[in-house]
PDB file of N, CA and C in Angstrom:
ATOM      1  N   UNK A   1      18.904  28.359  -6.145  1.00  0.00           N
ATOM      2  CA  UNK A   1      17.478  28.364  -6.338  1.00  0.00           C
ATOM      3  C   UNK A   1      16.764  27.842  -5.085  1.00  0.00           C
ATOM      4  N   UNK A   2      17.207  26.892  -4.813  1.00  0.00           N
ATOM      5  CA  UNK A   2      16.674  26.326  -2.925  1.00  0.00           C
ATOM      6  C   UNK A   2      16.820  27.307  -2.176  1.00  0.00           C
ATOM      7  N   UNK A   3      17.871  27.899  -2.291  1.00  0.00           N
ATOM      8  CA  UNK A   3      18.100  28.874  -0.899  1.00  0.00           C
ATOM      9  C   UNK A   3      16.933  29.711  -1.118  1.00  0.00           C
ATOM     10  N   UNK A   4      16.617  30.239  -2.136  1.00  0.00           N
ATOM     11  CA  UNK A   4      15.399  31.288  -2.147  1.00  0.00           C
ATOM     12  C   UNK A   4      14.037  30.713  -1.987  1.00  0.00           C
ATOM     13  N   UNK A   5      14.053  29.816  -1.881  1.00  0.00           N
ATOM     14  CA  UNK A   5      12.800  28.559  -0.530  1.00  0.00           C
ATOM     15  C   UNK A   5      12.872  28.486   1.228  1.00  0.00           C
ATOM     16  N   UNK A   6      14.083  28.831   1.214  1.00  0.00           N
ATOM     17  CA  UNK A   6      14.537  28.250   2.856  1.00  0.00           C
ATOM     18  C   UNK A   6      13.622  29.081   3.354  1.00  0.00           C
ATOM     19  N   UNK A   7      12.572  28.944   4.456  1.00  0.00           N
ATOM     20  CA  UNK A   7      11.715  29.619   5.133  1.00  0.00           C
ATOM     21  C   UNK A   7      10.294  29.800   4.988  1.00  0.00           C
ATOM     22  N   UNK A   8      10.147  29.386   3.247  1.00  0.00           N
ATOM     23  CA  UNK A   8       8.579  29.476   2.644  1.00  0.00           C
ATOM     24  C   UNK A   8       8.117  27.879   2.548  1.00  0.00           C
ATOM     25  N   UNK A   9       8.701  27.095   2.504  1.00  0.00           N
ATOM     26  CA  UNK A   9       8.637  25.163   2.081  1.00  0.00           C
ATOM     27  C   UNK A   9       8.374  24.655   3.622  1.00  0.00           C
ATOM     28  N   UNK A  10       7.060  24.690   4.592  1.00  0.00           N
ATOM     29  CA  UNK A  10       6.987  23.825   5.381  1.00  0.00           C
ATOM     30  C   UNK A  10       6.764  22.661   5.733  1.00  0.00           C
ATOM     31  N   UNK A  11       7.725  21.949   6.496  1.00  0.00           N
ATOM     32  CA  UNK A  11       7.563  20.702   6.662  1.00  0.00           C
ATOM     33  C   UNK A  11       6.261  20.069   6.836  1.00  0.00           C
ATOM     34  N   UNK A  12       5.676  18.691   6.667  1.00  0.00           N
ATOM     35  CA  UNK A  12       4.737  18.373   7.703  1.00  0.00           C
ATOM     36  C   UNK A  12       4.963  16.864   7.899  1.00  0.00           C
ATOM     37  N   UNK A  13       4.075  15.925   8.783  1.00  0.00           N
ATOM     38  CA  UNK A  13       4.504  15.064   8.882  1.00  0.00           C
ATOM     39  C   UNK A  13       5.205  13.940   7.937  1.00  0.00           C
ATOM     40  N   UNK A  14       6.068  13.437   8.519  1.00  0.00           N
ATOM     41  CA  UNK A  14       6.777  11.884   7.610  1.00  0.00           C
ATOM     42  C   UNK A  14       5.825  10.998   7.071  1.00  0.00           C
ATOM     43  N   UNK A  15       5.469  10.813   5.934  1.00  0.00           N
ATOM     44  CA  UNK A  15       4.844  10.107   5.233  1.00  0.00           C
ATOM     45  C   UNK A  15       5.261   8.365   5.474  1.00  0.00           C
ATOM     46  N   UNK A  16       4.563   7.484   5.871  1.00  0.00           N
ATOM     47  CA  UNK A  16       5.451   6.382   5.982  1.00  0.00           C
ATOM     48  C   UNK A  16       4.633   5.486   5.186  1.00  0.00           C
ATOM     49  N   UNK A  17       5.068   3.795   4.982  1.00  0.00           N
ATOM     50  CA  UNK A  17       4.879   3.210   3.902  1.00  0.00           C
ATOM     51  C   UNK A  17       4.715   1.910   4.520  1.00  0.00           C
ATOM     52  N   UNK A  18       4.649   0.730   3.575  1.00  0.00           N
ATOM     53  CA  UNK A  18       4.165  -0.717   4.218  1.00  0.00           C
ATOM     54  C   UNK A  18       4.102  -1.110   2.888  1.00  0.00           C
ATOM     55  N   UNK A  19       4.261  -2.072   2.107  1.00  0.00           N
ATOM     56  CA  UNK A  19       4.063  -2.957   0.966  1.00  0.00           C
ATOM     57  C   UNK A  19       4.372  -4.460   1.119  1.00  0.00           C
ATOM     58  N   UNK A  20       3.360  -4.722   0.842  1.00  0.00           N
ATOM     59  CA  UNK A  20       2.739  -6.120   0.460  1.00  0.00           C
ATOM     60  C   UNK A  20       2.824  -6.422  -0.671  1.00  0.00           C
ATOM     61  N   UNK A  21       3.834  -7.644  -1.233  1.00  0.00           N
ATOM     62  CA  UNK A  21       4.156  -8.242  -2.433  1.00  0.00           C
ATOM     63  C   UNK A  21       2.931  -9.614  -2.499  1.00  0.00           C
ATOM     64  N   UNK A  22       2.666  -9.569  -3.965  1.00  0.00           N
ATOM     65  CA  UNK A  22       1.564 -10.612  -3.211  1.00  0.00           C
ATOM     66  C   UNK A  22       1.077 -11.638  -5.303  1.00  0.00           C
ATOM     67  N   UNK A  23       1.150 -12.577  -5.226  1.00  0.00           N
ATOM     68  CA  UNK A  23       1.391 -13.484  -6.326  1.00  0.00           C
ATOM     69  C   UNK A  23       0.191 -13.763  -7.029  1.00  0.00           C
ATOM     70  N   UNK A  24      -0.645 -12.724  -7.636  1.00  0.00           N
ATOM     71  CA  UNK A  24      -1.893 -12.206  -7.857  1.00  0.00           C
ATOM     72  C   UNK A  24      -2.018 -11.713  -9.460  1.00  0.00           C
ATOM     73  N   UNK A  25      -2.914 -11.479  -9.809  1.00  0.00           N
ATOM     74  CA  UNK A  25      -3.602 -10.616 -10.969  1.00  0.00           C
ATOM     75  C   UNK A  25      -3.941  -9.535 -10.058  1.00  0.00           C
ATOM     76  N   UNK A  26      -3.806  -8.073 -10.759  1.00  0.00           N
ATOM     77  CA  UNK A  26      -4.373  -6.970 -10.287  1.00  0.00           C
ATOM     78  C   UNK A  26      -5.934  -7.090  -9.519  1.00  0.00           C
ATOM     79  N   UNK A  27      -6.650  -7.400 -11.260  1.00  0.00           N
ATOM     80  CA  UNK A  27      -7.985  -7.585 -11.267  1.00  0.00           C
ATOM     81  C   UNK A  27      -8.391  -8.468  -9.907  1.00  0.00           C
ATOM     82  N   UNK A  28      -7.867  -9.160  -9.681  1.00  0.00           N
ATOM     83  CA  UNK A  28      -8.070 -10.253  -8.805  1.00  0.00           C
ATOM     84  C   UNK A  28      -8.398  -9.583  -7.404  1.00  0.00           C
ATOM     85  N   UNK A  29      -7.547  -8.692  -7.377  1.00  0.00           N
ATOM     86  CA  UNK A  29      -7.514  -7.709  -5.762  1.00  0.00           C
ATOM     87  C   UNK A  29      -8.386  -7.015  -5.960  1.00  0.00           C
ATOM     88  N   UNK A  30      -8.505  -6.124  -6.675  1.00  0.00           N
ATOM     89  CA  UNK A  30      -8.718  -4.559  -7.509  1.00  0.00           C
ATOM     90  C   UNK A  30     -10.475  -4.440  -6.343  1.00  0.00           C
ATOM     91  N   UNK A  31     -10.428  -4.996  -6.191  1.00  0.00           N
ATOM     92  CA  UNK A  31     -12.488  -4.790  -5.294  1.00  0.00           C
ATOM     93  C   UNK A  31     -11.992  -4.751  -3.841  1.00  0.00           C
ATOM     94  N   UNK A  32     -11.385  -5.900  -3.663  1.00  0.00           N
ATOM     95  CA  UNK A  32     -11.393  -5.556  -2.190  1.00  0.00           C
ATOM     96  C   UNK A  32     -10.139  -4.317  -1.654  1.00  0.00           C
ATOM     97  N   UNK A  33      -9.182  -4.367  -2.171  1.00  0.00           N
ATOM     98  CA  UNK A  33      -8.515  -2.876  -2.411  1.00  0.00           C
ATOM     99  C   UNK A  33      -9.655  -1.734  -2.142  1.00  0.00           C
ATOM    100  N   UNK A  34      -9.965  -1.916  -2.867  1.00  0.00           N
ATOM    101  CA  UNK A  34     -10.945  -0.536  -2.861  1.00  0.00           C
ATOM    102  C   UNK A  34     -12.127  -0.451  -1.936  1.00  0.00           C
ATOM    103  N   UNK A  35     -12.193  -1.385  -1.267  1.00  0.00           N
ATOM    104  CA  UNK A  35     -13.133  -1.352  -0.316  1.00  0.00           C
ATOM    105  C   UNK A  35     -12.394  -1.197   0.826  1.00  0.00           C
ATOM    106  N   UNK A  36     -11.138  -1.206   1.016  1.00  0.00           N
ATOM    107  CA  UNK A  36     -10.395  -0.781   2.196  1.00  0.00           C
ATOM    108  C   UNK A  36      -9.438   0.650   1.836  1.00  0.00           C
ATOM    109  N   UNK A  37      -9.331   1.070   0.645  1.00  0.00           N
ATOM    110  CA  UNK A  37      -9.661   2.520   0.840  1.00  0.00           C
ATOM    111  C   UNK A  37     -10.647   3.555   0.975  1.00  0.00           C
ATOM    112  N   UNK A  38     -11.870   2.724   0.755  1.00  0.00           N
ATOM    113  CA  UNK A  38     -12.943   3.752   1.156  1.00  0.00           C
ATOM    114  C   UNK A  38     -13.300   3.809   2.423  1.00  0.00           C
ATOM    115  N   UNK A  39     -12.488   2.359   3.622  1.00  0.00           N
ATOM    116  CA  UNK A  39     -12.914   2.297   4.801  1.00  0.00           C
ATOM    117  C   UNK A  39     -11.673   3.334   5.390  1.00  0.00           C
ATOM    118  N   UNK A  40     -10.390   3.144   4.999  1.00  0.00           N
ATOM    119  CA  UNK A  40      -9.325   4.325   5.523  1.00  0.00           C
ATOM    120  C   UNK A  40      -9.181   4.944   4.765  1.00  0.00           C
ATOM    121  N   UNK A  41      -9.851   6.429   5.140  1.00  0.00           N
ATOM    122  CA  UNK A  41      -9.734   7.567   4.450  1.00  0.00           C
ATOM    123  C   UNK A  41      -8.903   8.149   4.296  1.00  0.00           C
ATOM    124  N   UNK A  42      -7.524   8.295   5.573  1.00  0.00           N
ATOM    125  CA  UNK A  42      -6.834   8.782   5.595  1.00  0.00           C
ATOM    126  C   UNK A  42      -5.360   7.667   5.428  1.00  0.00           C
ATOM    127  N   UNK A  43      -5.512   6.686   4.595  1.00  0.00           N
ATOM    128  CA  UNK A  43      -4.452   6.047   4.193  1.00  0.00           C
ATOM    129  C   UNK A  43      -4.795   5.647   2.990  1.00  0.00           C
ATOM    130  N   UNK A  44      -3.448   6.134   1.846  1.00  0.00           N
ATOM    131  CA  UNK A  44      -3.008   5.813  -0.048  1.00  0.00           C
ATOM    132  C   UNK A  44      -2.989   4.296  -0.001  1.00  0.00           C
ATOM    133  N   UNK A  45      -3.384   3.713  -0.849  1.00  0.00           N
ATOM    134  CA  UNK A  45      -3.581   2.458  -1.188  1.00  0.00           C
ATOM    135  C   UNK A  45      -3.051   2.444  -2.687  1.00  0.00           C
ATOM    136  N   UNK A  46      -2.126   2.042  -3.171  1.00  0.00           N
ATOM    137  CA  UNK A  46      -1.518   1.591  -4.659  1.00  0.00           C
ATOM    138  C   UNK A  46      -1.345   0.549  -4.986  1.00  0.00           C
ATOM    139  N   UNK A  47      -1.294   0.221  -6.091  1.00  0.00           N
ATOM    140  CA  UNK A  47      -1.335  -1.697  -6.595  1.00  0.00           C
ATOM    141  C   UNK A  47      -0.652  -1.290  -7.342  1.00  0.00           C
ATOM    142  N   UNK A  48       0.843  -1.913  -7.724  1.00  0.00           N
ATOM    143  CA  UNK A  48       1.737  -2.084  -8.995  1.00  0.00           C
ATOM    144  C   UNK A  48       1.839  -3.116  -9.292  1.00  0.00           C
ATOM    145  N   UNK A  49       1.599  -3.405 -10.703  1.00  0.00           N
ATOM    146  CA  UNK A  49       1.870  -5.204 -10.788  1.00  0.00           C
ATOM    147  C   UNK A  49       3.114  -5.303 -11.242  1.00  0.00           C
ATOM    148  N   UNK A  50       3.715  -6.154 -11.253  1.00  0.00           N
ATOM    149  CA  UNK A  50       5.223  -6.668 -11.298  1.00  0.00           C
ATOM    150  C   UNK A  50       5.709  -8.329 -12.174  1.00  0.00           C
ATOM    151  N   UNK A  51       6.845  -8.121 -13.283  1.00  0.00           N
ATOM    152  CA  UNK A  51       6.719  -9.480 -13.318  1.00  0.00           C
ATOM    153  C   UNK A  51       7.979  -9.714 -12.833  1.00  0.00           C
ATOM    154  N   UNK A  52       8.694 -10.791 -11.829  1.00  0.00           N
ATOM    155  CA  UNK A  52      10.007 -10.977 -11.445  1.00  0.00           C
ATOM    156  C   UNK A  52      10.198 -12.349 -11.422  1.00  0.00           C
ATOM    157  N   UNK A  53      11.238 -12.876 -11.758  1.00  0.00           N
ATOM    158  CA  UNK A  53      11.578 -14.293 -11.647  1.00  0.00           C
ATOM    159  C   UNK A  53      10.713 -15.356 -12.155  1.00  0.00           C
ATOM    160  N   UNK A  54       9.978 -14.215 -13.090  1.00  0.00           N
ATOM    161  CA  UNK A  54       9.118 -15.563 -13.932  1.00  0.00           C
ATOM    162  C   UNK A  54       7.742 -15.301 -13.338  1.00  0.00           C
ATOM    163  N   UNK A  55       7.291 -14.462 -12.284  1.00  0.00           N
ATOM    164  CA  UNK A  55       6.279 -14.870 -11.479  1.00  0.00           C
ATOM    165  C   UNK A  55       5.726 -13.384 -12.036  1.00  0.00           C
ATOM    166  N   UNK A  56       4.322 -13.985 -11.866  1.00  0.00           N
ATOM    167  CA  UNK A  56       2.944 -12.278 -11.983  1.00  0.00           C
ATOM    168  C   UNK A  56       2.807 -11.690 -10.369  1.00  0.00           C
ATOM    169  N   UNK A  57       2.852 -10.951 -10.040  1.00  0.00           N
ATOM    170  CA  UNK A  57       2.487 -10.249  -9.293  1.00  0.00           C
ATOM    171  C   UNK A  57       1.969  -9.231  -8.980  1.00  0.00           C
ATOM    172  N   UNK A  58       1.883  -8.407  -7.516  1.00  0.00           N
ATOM    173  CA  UNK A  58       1.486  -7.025  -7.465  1.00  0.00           C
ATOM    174  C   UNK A  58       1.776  -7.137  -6.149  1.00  0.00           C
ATOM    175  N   UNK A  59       2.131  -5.735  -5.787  1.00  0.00           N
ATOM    176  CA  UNK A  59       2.739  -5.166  -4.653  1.00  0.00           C
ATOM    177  C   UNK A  59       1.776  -4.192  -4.389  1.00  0.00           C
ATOM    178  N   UNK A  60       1.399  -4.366  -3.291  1.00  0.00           N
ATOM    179  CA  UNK A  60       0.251  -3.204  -2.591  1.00  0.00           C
ATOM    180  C   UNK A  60       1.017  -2.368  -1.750  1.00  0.00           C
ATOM    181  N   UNK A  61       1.032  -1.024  -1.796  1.00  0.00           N
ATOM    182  CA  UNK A  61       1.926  -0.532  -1.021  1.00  0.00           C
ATOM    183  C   UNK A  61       0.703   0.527  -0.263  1.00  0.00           C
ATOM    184  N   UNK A  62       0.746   0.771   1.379  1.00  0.00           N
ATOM    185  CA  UNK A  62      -0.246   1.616   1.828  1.00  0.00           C
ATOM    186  C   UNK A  62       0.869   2.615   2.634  1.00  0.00           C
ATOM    187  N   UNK A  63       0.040   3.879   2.920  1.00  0.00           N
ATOM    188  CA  UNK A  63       0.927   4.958   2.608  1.00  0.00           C
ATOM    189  C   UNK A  63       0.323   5.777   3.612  1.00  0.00           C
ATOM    190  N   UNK A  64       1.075   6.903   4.751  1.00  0.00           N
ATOM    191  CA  UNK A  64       0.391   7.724   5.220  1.00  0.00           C
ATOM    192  C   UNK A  64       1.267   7.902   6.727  1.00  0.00           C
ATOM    193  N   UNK A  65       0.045   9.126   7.274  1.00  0.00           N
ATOM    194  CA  UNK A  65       1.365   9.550   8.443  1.00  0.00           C
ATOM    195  C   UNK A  65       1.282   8.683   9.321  1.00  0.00           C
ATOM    196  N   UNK A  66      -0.154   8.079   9.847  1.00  0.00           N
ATOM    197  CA  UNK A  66      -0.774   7.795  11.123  1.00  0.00           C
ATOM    198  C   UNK A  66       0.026   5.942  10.995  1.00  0.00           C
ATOM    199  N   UNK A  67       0.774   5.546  11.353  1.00  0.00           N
ATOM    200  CA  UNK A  67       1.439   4.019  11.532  1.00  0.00           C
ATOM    201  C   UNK A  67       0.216   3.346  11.920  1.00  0.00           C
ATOM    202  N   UNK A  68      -0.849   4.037  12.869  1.00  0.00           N
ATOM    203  CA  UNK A  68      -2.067   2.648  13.283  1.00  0.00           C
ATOM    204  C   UNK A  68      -2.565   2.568  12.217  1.00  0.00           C
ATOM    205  N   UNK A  69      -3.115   3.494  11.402  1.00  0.00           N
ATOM    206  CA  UNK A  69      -3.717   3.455  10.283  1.00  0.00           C
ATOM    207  C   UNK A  69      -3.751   2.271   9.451  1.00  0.00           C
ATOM    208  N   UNK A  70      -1.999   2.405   8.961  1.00  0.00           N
ATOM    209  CA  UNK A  70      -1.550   1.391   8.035  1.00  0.00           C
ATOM    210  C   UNK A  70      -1.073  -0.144   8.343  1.00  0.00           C
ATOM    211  N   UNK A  71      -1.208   0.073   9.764  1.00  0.00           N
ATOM    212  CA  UNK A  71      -1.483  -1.264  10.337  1.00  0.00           C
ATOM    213  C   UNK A  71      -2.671  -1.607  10.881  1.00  0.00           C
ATOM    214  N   UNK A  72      -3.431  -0.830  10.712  1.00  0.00           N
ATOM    215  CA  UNK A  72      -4.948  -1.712  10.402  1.00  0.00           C
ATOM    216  C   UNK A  72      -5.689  -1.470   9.325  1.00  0.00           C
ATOM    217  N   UNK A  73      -5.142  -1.050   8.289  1.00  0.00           N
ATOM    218  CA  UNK A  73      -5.307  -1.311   6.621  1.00  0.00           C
ATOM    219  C   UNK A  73      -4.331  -2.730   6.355  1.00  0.00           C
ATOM    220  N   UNK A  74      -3.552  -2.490   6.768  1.00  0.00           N
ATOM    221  CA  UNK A  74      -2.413  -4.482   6.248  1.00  0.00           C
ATOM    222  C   UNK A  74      -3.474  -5.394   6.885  1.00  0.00           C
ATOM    223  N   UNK A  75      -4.158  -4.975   7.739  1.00  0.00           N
ATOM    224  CA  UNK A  75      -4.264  -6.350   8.976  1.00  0.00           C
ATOM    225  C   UNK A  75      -5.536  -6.930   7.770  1.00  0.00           C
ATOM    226  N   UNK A  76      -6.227  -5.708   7.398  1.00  0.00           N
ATOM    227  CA  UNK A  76      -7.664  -5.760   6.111  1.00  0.00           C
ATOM    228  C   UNK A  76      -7.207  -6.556   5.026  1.00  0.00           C
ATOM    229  N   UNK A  77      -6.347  -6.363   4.906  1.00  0.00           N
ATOM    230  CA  UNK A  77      -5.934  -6.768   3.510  1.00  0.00           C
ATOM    231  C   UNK A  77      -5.166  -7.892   3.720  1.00  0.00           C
ATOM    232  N   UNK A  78      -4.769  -8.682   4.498  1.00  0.00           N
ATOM    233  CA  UNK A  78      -3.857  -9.498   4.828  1.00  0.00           C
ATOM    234  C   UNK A  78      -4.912 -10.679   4.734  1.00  0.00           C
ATOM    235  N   UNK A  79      -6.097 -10.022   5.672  1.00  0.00           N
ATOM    236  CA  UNK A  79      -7.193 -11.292   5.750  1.00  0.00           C
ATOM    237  C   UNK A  79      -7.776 -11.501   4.544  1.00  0.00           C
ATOM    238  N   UNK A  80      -7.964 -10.628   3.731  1.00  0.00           N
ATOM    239  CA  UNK A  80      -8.809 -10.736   2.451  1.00  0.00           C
ATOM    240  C   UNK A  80      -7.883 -11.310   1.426  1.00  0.00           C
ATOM    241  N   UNK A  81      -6.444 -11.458   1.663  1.00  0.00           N
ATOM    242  CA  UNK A  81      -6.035 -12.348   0.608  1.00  0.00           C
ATOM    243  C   UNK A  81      -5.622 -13.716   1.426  1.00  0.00           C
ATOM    244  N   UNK A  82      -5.781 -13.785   2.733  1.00  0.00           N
ATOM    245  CA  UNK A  82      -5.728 -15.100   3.246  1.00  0.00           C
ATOM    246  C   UNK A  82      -7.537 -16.255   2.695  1.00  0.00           C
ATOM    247  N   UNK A  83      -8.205 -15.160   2.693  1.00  0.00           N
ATOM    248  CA  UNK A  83      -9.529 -15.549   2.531  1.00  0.00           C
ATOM    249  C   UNK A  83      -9.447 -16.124   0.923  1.00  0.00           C
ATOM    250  N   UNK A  84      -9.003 -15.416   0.190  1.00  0.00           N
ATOM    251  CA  UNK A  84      -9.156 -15.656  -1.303  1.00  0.00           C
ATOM    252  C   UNK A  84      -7.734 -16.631  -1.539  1.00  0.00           C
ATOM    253  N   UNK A  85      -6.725 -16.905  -0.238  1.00  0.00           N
ATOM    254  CA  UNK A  85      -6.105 -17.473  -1.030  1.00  0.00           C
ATOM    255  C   UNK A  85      -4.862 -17.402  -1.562  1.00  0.00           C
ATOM    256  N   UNK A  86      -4.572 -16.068  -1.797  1.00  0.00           N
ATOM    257  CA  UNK A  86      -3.465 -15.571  -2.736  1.00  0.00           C
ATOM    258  C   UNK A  86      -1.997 -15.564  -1.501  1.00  0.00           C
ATOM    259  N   UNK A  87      -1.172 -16.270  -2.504  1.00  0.00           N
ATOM    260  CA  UNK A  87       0.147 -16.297  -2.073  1.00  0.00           C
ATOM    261  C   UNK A  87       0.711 -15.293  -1.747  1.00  0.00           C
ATOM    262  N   UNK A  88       1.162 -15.001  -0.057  1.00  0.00           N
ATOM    263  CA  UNK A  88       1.871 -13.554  -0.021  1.00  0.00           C
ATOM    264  C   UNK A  88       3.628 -13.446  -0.050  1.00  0.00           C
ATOM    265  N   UNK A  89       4.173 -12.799  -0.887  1.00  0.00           N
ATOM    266  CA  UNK A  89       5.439 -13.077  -1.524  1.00  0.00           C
ATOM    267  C   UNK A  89       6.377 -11.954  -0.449  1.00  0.00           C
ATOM    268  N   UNK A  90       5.491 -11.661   0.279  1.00  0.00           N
ATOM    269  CA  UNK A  90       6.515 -10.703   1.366  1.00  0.00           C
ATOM    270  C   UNK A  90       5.965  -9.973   2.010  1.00  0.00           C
ATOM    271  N   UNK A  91       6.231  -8.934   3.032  1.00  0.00           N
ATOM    272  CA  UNK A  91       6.083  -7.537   3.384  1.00  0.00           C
ATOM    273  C   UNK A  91       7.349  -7.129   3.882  1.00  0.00           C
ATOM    274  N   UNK A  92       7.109  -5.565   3.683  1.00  0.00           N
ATOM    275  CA  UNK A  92       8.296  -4.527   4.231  1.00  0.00           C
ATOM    276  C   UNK A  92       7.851  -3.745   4.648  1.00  0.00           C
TER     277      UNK A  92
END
């Protein structure tokens, strides 16, 4: 069934990724999130909340081809939970 794709399915760029684990209520983010996807248009912004080891969380994961992009969407969001506070439980 693939083989009868080979030639019509074009590639396009590598989608790449960045997530921020972060020791939060959704709600808590949920505004300024969204004010830094309406500033990068061309970078996915997702919030999953998570419970692990006892702890509430949410993992922001930003998404897209352009790498400056999503490193100056983290850099947004990095400050806005340094500003508010919130414990950051990682990045990858």
């Amino acid at each position: 069934m693939v083989d009868g794709l080979r030639g019509k399915i074009i590639g396009g760029k590598k989608i790449l990724s960045e997530t921020i684990s972060v020791q939060t209520v959704e709600s808590e983010i949920a505004k300024s999130l969204e004010e830094a996807q309406n500033q990068f248009k061309n970078v996915e912004i997702g919030s999953y909340p998570f419970f692990r080891l006892g702890k509430i969380g949410v993992s922001i994961v930003i998404r897209s081809t352009e790498k400056k992009q999503i490193n100056d969407c983290c850099k947004q969001i990095v400050s806005f939970l340094k500003k508010k506070k919130i414990n950051m439980m990682g990045k990858k």
